[in-house]
Structures are given as C-alpha cells and as structure tokens.
Protein backbone atom coordinates (compact mmCIF):
# COMPACT_ATOMS: atom_id res chain seq x y z
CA UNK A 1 7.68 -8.54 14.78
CA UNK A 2 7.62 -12.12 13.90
CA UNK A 3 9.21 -12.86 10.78
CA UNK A 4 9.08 -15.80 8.17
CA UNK A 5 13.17 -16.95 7.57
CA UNK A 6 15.06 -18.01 4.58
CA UNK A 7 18.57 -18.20 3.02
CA UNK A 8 19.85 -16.99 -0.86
CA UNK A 9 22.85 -18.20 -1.42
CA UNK A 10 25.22 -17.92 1.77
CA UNK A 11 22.84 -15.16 3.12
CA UNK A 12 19.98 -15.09 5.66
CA UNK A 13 16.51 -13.17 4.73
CA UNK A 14 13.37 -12.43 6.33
CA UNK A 15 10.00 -11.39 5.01
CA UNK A 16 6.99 -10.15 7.58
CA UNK A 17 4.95 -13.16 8.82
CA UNK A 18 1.91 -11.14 8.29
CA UNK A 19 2.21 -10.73 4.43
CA UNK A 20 2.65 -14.37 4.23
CA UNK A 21 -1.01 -15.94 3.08
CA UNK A 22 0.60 -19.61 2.91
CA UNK A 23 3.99 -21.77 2.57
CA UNK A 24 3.54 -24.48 0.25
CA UNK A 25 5.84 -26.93 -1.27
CA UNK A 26 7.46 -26.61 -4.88
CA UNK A 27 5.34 -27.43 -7.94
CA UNK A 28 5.36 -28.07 -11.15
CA UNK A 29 5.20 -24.63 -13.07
CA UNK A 30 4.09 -23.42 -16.66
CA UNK A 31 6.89 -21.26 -18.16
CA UNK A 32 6.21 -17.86 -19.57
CA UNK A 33 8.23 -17.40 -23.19
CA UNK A 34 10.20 -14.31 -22.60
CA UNK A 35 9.69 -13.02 -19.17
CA UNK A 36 12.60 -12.29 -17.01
CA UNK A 37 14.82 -15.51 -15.92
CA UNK A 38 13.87 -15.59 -12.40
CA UNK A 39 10.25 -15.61 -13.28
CA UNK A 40 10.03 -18.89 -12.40
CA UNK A 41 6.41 -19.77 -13.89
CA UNK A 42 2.53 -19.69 -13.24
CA UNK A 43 0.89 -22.55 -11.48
CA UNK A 44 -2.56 -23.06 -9.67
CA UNK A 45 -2.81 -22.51 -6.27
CA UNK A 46 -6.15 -22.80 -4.63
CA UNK A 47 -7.76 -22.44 -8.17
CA UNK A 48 -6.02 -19.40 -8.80
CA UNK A 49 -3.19 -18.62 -11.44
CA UNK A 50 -0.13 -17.77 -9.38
CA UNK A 51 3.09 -16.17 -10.85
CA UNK A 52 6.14 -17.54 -9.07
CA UNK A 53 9.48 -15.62 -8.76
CA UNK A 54 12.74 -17.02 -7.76
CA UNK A 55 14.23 -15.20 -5.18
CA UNK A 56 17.54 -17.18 -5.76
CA UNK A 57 17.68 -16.46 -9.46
CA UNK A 58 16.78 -12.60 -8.74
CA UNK A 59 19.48 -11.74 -6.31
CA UNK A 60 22.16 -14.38 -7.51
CA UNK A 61 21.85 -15.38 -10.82
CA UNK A 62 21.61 -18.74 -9.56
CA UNK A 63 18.46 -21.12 -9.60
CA UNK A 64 17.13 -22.25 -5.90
CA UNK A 65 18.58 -25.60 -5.27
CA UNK A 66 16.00 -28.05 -5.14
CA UNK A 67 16.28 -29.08 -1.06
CA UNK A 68 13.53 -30.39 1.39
CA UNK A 69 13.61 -27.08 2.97
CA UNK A 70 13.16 -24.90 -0.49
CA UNK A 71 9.27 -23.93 -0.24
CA UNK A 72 7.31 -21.18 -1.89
CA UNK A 73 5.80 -18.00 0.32
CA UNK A 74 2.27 -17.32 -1.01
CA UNK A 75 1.86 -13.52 -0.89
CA UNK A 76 -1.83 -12.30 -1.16
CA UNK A 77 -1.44 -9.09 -3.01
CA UNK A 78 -3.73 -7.28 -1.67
CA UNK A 79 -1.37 -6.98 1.25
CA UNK A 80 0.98 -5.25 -0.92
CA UNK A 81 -1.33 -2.81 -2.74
CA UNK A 82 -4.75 -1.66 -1.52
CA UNK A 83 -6.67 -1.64 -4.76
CA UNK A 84 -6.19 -5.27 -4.66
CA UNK A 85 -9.23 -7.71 -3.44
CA UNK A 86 -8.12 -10.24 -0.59
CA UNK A 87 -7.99 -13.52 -2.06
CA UNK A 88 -8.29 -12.85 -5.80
CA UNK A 89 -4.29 -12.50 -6.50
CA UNK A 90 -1.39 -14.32 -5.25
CA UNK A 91 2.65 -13.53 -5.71
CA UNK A 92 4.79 -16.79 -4.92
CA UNK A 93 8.44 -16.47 -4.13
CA UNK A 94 10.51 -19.27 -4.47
CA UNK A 95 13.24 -19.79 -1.99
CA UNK A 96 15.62 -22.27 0.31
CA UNK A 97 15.82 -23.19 3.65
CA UNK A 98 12.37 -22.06 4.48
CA UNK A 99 12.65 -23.22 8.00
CA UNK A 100 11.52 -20.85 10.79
CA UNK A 101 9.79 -18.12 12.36
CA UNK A 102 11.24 -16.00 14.39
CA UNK A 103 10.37 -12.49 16.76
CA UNK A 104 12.35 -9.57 16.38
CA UNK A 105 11.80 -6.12 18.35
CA UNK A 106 11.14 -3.60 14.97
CA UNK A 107 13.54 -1.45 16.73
CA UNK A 108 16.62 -4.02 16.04
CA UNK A 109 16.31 -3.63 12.22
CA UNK A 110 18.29 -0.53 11.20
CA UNK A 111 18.86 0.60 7.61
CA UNK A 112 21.90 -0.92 6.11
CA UNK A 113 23.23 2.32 4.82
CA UNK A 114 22.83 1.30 0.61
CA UNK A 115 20.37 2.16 -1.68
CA UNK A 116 20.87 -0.64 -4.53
CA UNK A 117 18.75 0.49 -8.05
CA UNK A 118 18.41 -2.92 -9.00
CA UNK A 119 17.57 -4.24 -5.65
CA UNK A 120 15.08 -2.25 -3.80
CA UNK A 121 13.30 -4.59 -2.32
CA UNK A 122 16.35 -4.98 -0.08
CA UNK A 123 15.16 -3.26 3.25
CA UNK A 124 16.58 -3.00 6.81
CA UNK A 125 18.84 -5.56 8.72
CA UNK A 126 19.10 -6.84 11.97
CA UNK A 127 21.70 -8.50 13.87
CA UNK A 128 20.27 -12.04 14.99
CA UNK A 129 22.66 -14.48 16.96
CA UNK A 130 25.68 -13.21 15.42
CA UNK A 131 24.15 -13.21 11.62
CA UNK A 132 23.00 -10.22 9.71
CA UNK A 133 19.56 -10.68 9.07
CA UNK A 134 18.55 -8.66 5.99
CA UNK A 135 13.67 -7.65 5.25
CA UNK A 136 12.73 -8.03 1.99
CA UNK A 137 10.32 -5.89 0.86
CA UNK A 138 8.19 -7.88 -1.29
CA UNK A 139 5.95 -4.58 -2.81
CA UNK A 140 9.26 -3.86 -4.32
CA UNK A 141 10.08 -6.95 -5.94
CA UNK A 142 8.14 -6.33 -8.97
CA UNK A 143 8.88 -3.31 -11.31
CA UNK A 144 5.86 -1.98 -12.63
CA UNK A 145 5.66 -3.08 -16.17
CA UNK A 146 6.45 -7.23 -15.05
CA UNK A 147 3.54 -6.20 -12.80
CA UNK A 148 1.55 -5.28 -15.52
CA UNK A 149 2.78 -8.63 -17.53
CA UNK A 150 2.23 -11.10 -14.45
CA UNK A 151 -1.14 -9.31 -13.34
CA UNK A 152 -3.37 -7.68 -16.27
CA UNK A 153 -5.66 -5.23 -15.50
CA UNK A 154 -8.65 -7.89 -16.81
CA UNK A 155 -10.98 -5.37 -19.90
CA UNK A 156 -14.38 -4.45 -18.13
CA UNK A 157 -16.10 -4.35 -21.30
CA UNK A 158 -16.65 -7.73 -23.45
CA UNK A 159 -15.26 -7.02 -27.40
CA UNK A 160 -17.24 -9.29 -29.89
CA UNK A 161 -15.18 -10.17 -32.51
C-alpha cells in the first residue's frame, strides 16, 4: 500500500495515498467563530469551500509549526462516505513534514492494541526502518455533529421569505 507520510509532534503518521485528491501548500484561511480549536478555517480550493483541520492542534494541543514542509492533504469526501459526489466536497488536513510516499505490504500494519475514545481515527501501525509508523483514519476524524457544522446538508426546497 503506498502511503502519503507526515509527522505530529515527535511522531510519524501515514494516511492512504489513494484518499489523497491533492497536497497543496498552506493558505490563508477564514476562521469559523466557535468551532473546535483545531478547526483551522475554510478557504477556496479549486472554487470550492474547503474546511481545514489541524492535525497538530487535534492530537497535541499544539498549532502546526509553520515549516516549508507543513502542507495540507486535500481529501475528496466522497472517498470517505459513499453518498458523497466526487469532486463536490473536500476535507483539508493540515500537517508538518509532508515529505514522502512510501509502500508498505498491508500485512506489516498490525493493530496497536488501544482503543482511544477521543482518538479514533488512530488506526494500525507499522514498524518502518526502526520507527513506528502509526494510519490515520481520516472517516474518523470528524464526529458527526462538526460534520454536520463543516458540511450542511444544502435545503432542496427554496423558502421565500
């Protein structure tokens, strides 16, 4: 499995290259009043609204540091949840050291033995040159009422007011 690389804090992460639309550089993001601290923003990618999460500020508490290698992963969301048209809605993740791809045999990634409540989109880890090498599982990352926030269900009907 070929795998997209990246580091929070100390600590080395992978996401599947295939749910990866797009790696782009930082931008310059809208804030949203009230929404959770590592919901880093909205901003327009490819004429679309994008939410961006900080995958720093979600597992740490701590901000991304802004490096050359810190890069946003453009998730098309339709590759985490089928009732979702390709192309029409875009997760971003924020993280560092966004430098790599890599191939893994699936069979190398073992379960790491936790189930963390407030992490589950923690997922299986591998053993890669003498690091641990831990999947996030980016359907996870959302609970479903930031979802709901970040990605409203648009009204089919028109109300005149």
């Amino acid at each position: 499995m070929l795998v997209l690389t990246f580091r929070i804090a100390e600590y080395s992460y992978a996401l599947k290259a295939m749910l990866v639309a797009e790696v782009v550089p930082p931008a310059i993001y809208k804030e949203l009043p009230r929404s959770p601290e590592y919901v880093k923003g909205i901003f327009n990618y490819r004429g679309t609204i994008t939410p961006v999460v900080d995958l720093s500020m979600l597992a740490t508490d701590e901000p991304c540091k802004p490096m050359m290698s810190t890069r946003v992963i453009i998730l098309d969301l339709a590759d985490l949840d089928s009732s979702e048209e390709r192309g029409e809605k875009f997760l971003g993740l924020l993280a560092e050291n966004i430098t790599e791809t890599i191939n893994i045999i699936d069979s190398d990634f073992e379960s790491s033995g936790l189930e963390i409540p407030d992490a589950p989109w923690l997922g299986k880890v591998a053993r890669v040159e003498g690091n641990m090498l831990q999947l996030i599982e980016p359907g996870k990352l959302l609970s479903d009422e930031l979802r709901i926030v970040l990605f409203p269900k648009e009204d089919a009907a028109q109300v005149d007011g």
